[in-house]
Structure formats: structure tokens, C-alpha cells
Protein backbone atom coordinates (compact mmCIF):
# COMPACT_ATOMS: atom_id res chain seq x y z
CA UNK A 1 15.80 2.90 8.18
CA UNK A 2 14.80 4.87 10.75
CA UNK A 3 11.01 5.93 11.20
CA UNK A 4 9.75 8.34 14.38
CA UNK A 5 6.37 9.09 15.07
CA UNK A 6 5.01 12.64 14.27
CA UNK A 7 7.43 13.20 11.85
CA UNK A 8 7.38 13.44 7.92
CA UNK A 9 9.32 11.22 5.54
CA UNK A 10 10.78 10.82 2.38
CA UNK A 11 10.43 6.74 2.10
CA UNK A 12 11.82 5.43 -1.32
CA UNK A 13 13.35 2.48 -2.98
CA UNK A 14 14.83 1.15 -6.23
CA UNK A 15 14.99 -2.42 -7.82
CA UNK A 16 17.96 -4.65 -8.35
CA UNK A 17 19.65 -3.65 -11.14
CA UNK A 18 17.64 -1.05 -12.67
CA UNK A 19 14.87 -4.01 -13.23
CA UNK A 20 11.75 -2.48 -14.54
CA UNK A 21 9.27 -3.87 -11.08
CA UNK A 22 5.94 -2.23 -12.79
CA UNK A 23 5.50 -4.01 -16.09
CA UNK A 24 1.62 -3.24 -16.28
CA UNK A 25 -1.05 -1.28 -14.79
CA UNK A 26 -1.92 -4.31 -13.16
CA UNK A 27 0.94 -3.95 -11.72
CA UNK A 28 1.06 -0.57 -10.46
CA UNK A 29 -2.67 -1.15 -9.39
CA UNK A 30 -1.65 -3.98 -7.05
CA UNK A 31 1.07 -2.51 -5.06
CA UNK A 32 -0.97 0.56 -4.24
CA UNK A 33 -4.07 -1.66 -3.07
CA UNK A 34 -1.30 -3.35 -1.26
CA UNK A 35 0.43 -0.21 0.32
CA UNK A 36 -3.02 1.21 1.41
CA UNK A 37 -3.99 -2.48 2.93
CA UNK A 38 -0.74 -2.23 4.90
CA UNK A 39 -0.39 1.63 5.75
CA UNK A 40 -4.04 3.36 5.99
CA UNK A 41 -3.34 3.24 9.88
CA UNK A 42 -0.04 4.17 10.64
CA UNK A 43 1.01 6.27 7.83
CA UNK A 44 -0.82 9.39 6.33
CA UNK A 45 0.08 9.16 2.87
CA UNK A 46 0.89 12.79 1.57
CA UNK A 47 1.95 12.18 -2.02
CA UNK A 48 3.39 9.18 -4.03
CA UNK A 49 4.67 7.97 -7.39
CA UNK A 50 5.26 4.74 -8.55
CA UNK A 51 8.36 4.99 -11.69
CA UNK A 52 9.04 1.83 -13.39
CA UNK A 53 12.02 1.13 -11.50
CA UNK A 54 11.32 2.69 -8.52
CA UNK A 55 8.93 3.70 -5.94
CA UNK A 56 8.66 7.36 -3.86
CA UNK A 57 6.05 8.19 -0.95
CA UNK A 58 6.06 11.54 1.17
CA UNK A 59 4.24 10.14 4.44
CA UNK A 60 3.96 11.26 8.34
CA UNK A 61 3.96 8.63 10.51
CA UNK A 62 0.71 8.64 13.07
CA UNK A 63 1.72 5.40 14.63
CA UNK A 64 3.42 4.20 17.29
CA UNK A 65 4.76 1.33 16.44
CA UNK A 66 7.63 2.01 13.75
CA UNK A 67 9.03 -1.31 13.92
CA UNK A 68 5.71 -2.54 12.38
CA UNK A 69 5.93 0.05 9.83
CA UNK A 70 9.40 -1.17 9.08
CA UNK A 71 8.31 -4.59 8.66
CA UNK A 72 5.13 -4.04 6.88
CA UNK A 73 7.15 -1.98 4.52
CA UNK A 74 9.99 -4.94 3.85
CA UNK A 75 6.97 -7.58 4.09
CA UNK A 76 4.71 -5.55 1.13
CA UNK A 77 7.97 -5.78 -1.24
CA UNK A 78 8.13 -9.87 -0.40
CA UNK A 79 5.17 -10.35 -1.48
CA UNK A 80 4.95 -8.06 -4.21
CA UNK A 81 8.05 -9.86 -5.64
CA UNK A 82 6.38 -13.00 -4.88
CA UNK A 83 3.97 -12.17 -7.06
CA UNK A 84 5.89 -10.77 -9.64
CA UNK A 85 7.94 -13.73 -9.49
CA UNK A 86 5.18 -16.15 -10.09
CA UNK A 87 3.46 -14.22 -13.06
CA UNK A 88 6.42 -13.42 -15.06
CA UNK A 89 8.28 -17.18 -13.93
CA UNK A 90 11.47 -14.81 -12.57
CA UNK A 91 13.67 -15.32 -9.62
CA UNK A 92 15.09 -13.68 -7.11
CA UNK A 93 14.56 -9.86 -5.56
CA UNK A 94 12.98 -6.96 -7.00
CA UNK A 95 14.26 -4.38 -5.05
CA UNK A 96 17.39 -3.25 -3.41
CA UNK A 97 17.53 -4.92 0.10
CA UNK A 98 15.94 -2.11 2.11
CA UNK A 99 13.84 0.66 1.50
CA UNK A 100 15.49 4.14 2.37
CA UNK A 101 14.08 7.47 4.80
CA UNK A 102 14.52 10.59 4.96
CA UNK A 103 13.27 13.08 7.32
CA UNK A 104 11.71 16.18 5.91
CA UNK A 105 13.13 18.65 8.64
CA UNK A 106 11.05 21.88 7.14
CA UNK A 107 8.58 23.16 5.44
CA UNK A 108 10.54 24.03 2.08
CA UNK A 109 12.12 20.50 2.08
CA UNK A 110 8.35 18.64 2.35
CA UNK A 111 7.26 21.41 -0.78
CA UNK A 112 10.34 20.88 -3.16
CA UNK A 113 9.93 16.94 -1.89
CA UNK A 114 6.14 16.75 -3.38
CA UNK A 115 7.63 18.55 -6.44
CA UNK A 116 10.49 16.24 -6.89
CA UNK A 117 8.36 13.60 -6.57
CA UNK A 118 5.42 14.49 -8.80
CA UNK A 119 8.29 15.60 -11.55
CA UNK A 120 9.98 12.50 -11.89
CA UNK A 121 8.28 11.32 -14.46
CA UNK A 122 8.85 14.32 -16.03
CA UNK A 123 12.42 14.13 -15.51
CA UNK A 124 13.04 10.71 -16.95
CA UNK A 125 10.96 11.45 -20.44
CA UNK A 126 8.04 8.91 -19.79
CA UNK A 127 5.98 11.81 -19.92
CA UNK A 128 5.78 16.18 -20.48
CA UNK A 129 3.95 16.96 -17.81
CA UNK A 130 3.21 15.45 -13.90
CA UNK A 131 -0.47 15.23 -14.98
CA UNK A 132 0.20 12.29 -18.15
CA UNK A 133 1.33 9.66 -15.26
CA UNK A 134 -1.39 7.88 -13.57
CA UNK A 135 0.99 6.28 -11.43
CA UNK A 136 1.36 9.27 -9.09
CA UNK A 137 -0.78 11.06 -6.72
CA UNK A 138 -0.54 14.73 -8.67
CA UNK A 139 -3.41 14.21 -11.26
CA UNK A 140 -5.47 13.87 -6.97
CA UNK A 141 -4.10 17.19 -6.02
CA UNK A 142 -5.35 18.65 -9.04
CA UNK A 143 -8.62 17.44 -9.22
CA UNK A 144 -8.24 14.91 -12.17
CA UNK A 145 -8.65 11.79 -10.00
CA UNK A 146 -10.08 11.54 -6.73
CA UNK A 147 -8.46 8.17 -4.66
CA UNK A 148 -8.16 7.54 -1.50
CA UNK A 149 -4.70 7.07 -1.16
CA UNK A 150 -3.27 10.90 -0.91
CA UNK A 151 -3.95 13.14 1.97
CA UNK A 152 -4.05 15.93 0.35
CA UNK A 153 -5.76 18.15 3.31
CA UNK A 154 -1.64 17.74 4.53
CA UNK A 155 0.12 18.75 1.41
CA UNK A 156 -2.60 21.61 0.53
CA UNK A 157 -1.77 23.37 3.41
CA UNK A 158 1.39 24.85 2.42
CA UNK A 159 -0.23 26.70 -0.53
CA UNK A 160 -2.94 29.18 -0.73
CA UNK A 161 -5.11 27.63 -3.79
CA UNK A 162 -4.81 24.61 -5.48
CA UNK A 163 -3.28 26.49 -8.58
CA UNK A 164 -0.48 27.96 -6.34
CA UNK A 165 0.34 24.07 -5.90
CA UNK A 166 -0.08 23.40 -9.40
CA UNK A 167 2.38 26.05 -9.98
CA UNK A 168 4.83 25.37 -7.27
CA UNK A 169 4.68 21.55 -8.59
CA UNK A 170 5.62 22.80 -12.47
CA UNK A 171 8.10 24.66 -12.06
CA UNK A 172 11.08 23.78 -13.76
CA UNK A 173 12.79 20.46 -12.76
CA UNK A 174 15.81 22.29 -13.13
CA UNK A 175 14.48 24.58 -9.89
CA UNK A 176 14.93 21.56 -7.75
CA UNK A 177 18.15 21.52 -5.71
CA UNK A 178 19.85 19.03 -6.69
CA UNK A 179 20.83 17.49 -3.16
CA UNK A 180 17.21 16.20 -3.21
CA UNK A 181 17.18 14.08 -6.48
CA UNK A 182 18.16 10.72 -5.21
């Protein structure tokens, strides 16, 4: 994986075997309290969503040091597994080996990117609209929550009012080129 400073990423990964990873809101609780313990100072987190299988975050990297980045990221899934492990008496990974990148080269990619991720839910039935799953930052850019987690100040910007986001981020699934579903 390959992280640069200043830049904006697409950083995502799935579990072994199409495992569900988040079993409970404990669950999903825990690895975000564990993400922001890890990343609050070298990533700005722009939006996120955790799927039962699988996790998404749209960040830009304000640190230096992306080797520590890299190894916080690989070290947060050990230990979440860890834990996993020992609650549910399981063995063996969670997720795929490594976590995957990639750069968000333009403006239009970062916008269809916080779409694609806040619609995933949407796009695997758990729920009708972004705003029914808590485990994503949306229901933050649209008032309904307020965590710290999202910087929203970063994905705002590319929209005039919060319901030109809103209506940006609704648009049909179907909108979404399909070279950025992964």
C-alpha cells in the first residue's frame, strides 16, 4: 500500500472469506474508538463506513511518517482480530492480508468516492437509505449525529449547502461509475 503525505485516499479492506468481522455494535463501536486512538494525528478522517464484511475510509494524510500509518493500520486489524478471536473463541485472520489505497487524483473522484461509500449500505440491502446505518459517517454530514471522527469541514467544501451534499450523496447508486465499486 502506498500512502504520501498531502494526498487523499481511498483506504479499504475486506475479511477472509466473506467472514462477517462486525457481529455487534459493540463491535463496530470498538474499531472506531480504535481507528481514532490510532489515526487522530496523522490522518484527517473525511468519511467512513464500517459494512459487515468490510471496512471503507476516505482520509488525507497530514503526516509524515507513512510507514507508521502503514503499520498502525496492519497493527489496529491484529488486535481487533485478537479481540474478536478471544470473544467469539475463533481462530485465525479476519481480514484479507493487507489493507488496500487508492489515491483520489480529483475532485469528482473524492465526491463520487464519499457517495460510494455512504451508499454501500444501500447497495447491499441492509438498509433504503445512507441515513438507516449508524455504522457510517453520513447520518454526521447531515446533522443526525455529531462525532468526532469525520472531518466534515473537508468533504463540505465541495458543495454549496449541506442539502446539495445530501443530494449529491442520494443519487442513484446506479449513477456511480462503476470502475469505483470495489
Amino acid at each position: 500500500m502506498e500512502l504520501y503525505p498531502n494526498r487523499y485516499y481511498h483506504i479499504y479492506n475486506r475479511s477472509n472469506n466473506n467472514e462477517v468481522v462486525f457481529r455487534s455494535d459493540d463491535n463496530y463501536s470498538y474499531f472506531l474508538r480504535k481507528y481514532h486512538a490510532a489515526f487522530h494525528e496523522s490522518l484527517d478522517t473525511i468519511a467512513y463506513c464500517l459494512m459487515p464484511t468490510h471496512f471503507h475510509f476516505l482520509v488525507h494524510v497530514i503526516s509524515d511518517d507513512t510507514e507508521r500509518i502503514k503499520h498502525s493500520l496492519g497493527k489496529l486489524q491484529s488486535s481487533f482480530t485478537q479481540s474478536i478471536n478471544r470473544h467469539y473463541r475463533r481462530h485465525g485472520n479476519l481480514f484479507q492480508q493487507h489493507s488496500k489505497s487508492k489515491h483520489i487524483e480529483n475532485e469528482e473522484y473524492l465526491k463520487t468516492l464519499l457517495t460510494y461509500i455512504h451508499q454501500n449500505p444501500v447497495r447491499s440491502k441492509l438498509v433504503n437509505k445512507p441515513e438507516e446505518w449508524k455504522y457510517s459517517s453520513y447520518c454526521d454530514y447531515i446533522g443526525y449525529r455529531a462525532s468526532i471522527l469525520p472531518k466534515k469541514v473537508i468533504g463540505l467544501k465541495y458543495f454549496s449547502t449541506i442539502e446539495e451534499f445530501r443530494s449529491y450523496s442520494e443519487r442513484g447508486i446506479e449513477e456511480i461509475d462503476a470502475r469505483y465499486w470495489i
